[in-house]
Protein backbone atom coordinates (compact mmCIF):
# COMPACT_ATOMS: atom_id res chain seq x y z
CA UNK A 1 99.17 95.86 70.92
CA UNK A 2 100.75 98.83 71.60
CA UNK A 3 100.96 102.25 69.72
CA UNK A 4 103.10 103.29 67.08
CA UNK A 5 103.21 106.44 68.41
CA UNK A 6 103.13 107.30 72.31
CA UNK A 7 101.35 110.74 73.24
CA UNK A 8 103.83 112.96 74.43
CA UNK A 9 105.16 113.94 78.05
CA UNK A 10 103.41 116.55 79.79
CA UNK A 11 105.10 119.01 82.05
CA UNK A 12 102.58 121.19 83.43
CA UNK A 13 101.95 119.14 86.51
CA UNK A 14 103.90 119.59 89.44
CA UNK A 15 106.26 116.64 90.10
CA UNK A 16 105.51 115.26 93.89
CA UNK A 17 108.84 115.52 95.96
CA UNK A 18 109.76 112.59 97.48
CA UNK A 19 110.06 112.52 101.38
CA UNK A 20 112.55 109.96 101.82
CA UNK A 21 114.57 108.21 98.84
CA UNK A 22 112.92 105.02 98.84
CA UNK A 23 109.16 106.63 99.24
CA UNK A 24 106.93 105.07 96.32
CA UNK A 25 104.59 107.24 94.62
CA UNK A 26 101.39 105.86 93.24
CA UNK A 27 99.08 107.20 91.14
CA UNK A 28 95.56 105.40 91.84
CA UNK A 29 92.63 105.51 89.23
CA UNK A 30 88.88 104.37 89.85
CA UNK A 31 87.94 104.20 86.20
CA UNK A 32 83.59 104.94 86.72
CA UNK A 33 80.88 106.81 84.75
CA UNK A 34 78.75 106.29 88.12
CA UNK A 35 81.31 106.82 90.46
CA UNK A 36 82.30 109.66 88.91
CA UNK A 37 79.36 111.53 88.01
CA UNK A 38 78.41 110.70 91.71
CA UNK A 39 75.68 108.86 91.00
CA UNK A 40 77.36 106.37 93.81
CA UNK A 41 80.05 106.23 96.37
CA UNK A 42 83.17 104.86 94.56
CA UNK A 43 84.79 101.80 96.59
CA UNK A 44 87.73 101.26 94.09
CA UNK A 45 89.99 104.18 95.74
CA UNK A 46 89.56 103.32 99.12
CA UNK A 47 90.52 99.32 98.53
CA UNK A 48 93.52 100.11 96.74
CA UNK A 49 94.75 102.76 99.80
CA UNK A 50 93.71 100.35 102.33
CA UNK A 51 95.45 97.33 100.83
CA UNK A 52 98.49 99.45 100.32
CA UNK A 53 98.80 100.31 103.53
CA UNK A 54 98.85 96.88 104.71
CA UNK A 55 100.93 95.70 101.88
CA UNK A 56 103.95 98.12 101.93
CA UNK A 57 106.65 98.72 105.35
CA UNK A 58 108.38 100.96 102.99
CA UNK A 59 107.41 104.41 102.70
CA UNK A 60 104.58 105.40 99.95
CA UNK A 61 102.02 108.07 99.15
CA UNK A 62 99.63 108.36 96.54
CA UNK A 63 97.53 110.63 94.47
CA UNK A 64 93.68 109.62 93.31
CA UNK A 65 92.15 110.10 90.10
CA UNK A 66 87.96 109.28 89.52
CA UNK A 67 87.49 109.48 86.14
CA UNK A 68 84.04 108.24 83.90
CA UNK A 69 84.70 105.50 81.53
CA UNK A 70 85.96 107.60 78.34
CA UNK A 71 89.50 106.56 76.63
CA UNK A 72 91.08 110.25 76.00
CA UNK A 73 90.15 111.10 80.17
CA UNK A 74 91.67 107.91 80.66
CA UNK A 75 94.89 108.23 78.93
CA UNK A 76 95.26 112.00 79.88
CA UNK A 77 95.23 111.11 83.75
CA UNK A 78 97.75 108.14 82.56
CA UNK A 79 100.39 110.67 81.39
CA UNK A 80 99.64 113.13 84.21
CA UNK A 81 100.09 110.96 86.85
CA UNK A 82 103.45 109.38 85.10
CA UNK A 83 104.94 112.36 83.60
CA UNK A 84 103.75 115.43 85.20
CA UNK A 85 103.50 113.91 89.45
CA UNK A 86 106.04 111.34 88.67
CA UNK A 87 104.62 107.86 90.02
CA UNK A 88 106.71 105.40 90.04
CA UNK A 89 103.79 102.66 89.53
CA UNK A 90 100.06 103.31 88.59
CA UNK A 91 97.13 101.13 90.05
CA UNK A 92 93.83 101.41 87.96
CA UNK A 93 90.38 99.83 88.72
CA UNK A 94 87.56 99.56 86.64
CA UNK A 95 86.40 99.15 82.87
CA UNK A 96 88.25 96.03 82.04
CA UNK A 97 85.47 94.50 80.73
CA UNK A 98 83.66 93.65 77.68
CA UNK A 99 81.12 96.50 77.40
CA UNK A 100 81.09 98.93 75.24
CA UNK A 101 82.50 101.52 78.12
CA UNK A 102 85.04 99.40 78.80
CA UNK A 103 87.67 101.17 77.68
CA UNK A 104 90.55 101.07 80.46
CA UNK A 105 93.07 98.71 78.26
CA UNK A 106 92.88 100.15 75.52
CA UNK A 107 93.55 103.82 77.27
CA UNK A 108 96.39 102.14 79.44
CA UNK A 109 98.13 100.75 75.63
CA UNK A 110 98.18 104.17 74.13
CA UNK A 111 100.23 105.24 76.45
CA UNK A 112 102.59 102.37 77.13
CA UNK A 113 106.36 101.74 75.77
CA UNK A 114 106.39 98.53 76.88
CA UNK A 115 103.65 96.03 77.44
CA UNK A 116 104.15 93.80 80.58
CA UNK A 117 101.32 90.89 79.36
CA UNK A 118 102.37 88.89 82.42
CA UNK A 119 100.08 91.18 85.11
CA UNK A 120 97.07 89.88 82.89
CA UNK A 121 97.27 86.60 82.61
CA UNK A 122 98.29 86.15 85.96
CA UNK A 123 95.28 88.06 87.33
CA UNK A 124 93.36 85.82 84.88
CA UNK A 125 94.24 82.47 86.31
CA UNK A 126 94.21 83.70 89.82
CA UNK A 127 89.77 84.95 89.35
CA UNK A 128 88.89 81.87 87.33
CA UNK A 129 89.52 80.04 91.06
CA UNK A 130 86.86 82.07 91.98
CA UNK A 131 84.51 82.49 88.72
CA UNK A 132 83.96 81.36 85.28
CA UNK A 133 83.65 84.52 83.79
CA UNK A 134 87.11 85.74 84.62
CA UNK A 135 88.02 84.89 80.98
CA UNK A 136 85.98 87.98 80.14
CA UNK A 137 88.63 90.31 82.06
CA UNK A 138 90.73 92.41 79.95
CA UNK A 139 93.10 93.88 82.56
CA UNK A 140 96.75 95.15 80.71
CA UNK A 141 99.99 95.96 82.59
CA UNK A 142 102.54 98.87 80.23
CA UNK A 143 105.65 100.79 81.23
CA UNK A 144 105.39 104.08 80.22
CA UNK A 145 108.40 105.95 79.89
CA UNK A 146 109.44 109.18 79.57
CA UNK A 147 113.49 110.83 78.96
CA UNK A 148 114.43 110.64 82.79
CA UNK A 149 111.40 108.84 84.14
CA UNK A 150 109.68 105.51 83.66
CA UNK A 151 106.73 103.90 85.53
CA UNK A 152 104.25 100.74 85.75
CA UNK A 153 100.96 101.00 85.21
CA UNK A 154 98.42 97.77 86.28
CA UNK A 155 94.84 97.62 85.18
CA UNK A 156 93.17 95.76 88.22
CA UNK A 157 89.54 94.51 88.76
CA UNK A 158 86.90 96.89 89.65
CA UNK A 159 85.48 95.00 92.62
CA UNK A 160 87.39 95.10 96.07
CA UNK A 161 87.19 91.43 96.43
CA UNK A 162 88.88 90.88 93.45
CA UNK A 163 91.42 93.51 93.25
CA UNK A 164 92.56 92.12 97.03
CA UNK A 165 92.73 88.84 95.52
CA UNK A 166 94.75 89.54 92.29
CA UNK A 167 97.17 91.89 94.17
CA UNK A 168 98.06 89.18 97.12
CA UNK A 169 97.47 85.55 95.08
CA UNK A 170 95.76 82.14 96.86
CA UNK A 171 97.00 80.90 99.87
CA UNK A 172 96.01 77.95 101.71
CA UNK A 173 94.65 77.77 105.81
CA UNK A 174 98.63 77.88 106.68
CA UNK A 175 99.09 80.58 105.09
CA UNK A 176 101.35 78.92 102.51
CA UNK A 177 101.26 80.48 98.76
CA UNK A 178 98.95 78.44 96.62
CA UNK A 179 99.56 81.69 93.49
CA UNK A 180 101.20 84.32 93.37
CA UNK A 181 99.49 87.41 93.59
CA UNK A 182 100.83 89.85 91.15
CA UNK A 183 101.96 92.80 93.47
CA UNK A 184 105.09 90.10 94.52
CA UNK A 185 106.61 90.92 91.18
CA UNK A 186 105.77 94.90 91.35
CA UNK A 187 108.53 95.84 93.40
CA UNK A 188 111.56 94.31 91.44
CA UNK A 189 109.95 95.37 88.37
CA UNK A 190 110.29 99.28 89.88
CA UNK A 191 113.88 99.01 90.87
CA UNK A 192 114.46 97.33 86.90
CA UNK A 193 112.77 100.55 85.70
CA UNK A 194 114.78 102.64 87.78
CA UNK A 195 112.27 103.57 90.75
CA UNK A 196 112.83 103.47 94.51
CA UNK A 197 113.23 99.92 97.06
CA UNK A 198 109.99 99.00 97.70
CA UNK A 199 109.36 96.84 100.88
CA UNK A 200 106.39 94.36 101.72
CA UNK A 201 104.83 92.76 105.10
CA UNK A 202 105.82 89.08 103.81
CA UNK A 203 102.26 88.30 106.09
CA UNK A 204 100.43 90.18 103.24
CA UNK A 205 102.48 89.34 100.12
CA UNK A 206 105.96 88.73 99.79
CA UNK A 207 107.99 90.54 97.44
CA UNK A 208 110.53 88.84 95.15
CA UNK A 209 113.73 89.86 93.90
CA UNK A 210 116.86 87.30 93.06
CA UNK A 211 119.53 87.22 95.61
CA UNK A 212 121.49 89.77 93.63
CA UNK A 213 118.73 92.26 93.66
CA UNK A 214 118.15 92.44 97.80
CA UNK A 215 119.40 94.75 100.38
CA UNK A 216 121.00 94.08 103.32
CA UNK A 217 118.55 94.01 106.16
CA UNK A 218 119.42 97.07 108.41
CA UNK A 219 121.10 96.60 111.78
C-alpha cells in the first residue's frame, strides 16, 4: 500500500543531461549490508549493466547506487536518483525478502505515486518455474512522480540468475516466448509516463507497444 504522504522532491542533485533525445537514464541500486560495507564484491550492479547493454539498441546510461539494507538510505537514493539525476526508470536488486533487513519494498512504496503491482506478480510466476520458494519474493514496481518529471522504479531479485530471468521471461530451445519477461512492458510504460523511446534487441527481449504507440522504422 502506498503512502499517504510522498517525501518531497529534492533538488540538490544535479540533473544528468541527456546526450541524445531518446537516451534512457537509469538509476541502478544493489540494495546490501555486505556488499556495501565491503565485506564482499557486489554482483548485483554489474548484472544489471551487463544485461542492459545487451537488452537496449537505443541509447542509455546509468548511475549506481550500493547502499546497506536500511529503509530511510533506501528511499533517500530513491528520490535522488528520480528527482535530483532525473532517471527515467530505476532498477533495484536486493532485500526483497522476508528477513528482517529486507526492507527494499517497503522503501520503494514510500516513495511511489502509483503502484504498478503487475512487475511483481509477474516476476513471481516467472521464479516459481525455477523454485518453490519464489512465493517468498516481495519485489514492488511504483511510479514516482514529481511536477515535471515522473519515473519507474522495479524491485528485482538479488541474484544474477534470477534478475536475468525476470527481466527477459522463459523461452523455449527455438527461442519462442514461453513468459514474458517483465522488461517487454518497461519501455511503453516510459513513453506513458512521459520518458524517452526506448528500443530493444527483439533476440534478448522484445519490447511491446500497440500499433498506435510504434515509430516508424528509420530509412
Amino acid at each position: 500500500m502506498l503512502p499517504t504522504q510522498i517525501p518531497q522532491p529534492m533538488t540538490a542533485t544535479t540533473r544528468i543531461a541527456r546526450k541524445h533525445p531518446d537516451e534512457l537514464i537509469v538509476g541502478l541500486v544493489s540494495v546490501s549490508d555486505r556488499a556495501s560495507s565491503g565485506a564482499y564484491q557486489d554482483l548485483g550492479l554489474p548484472a544489471l549493466r551487463e544485461w542492459l547493454g545487451s537488452a537496449l539498441t537505443s541509447p542509455w546510461q546509468a548511475v549506481d547506487r550500493l547502499i546497506p539494507d536500511e529503509p530511510e538510505r533506501i528511499s533517500e537514493a530513491l528520490i535522488e536518483l528520480v528527482d535530483g539525476c532525473g532517471c527515467d526508470l530505476v532498477l533495484t536488486t536486493g532485500g526483497t525478502g522476508p528477513a528482517r533487513r529486507d526492507v527494499t519494498p517497503e522503501a520503494t512504496l514510500a516513495v511511489g505515486t502509483k503502484e504498478m503491482p503487475g512487475f511483481g506478480e509477474q516476476m513471481r510466476q516467472i521464479s516459481l518455474r525455477f523454485v518453490p520458494t519464489a512465493i517468498l519474493s516481495r519485489q514492488v514496481a511504483v511510479i514516482r512522480e514529481t511536477a515535471d518529471h515522473a519515473a519507474l522504479i522495479v524491485n528485482l531479485p538479488g541474484q544474477p540468475k534470477s534478475i536475468r530471468e525476470t527481466l527477459e521471461g522463459l523461452k523455449d530451445e527455438d527461442g519462442a516466448v514461453l513468459v514474458p519477461g517483465i522488461f517487454a512492458a518497461i519501455p511503453y510504460c516510459i513513453d506513458l509516463i512521459g520518458g524517452p523511446y526506448a528500443e530493444t534487441r527483439p533476440e534478448v527481449i522484445a519490447a511491446f507497444r500497440p500499433k498506435s504507440a510504434r515509430r516508424a522504422p528509420q530509412a
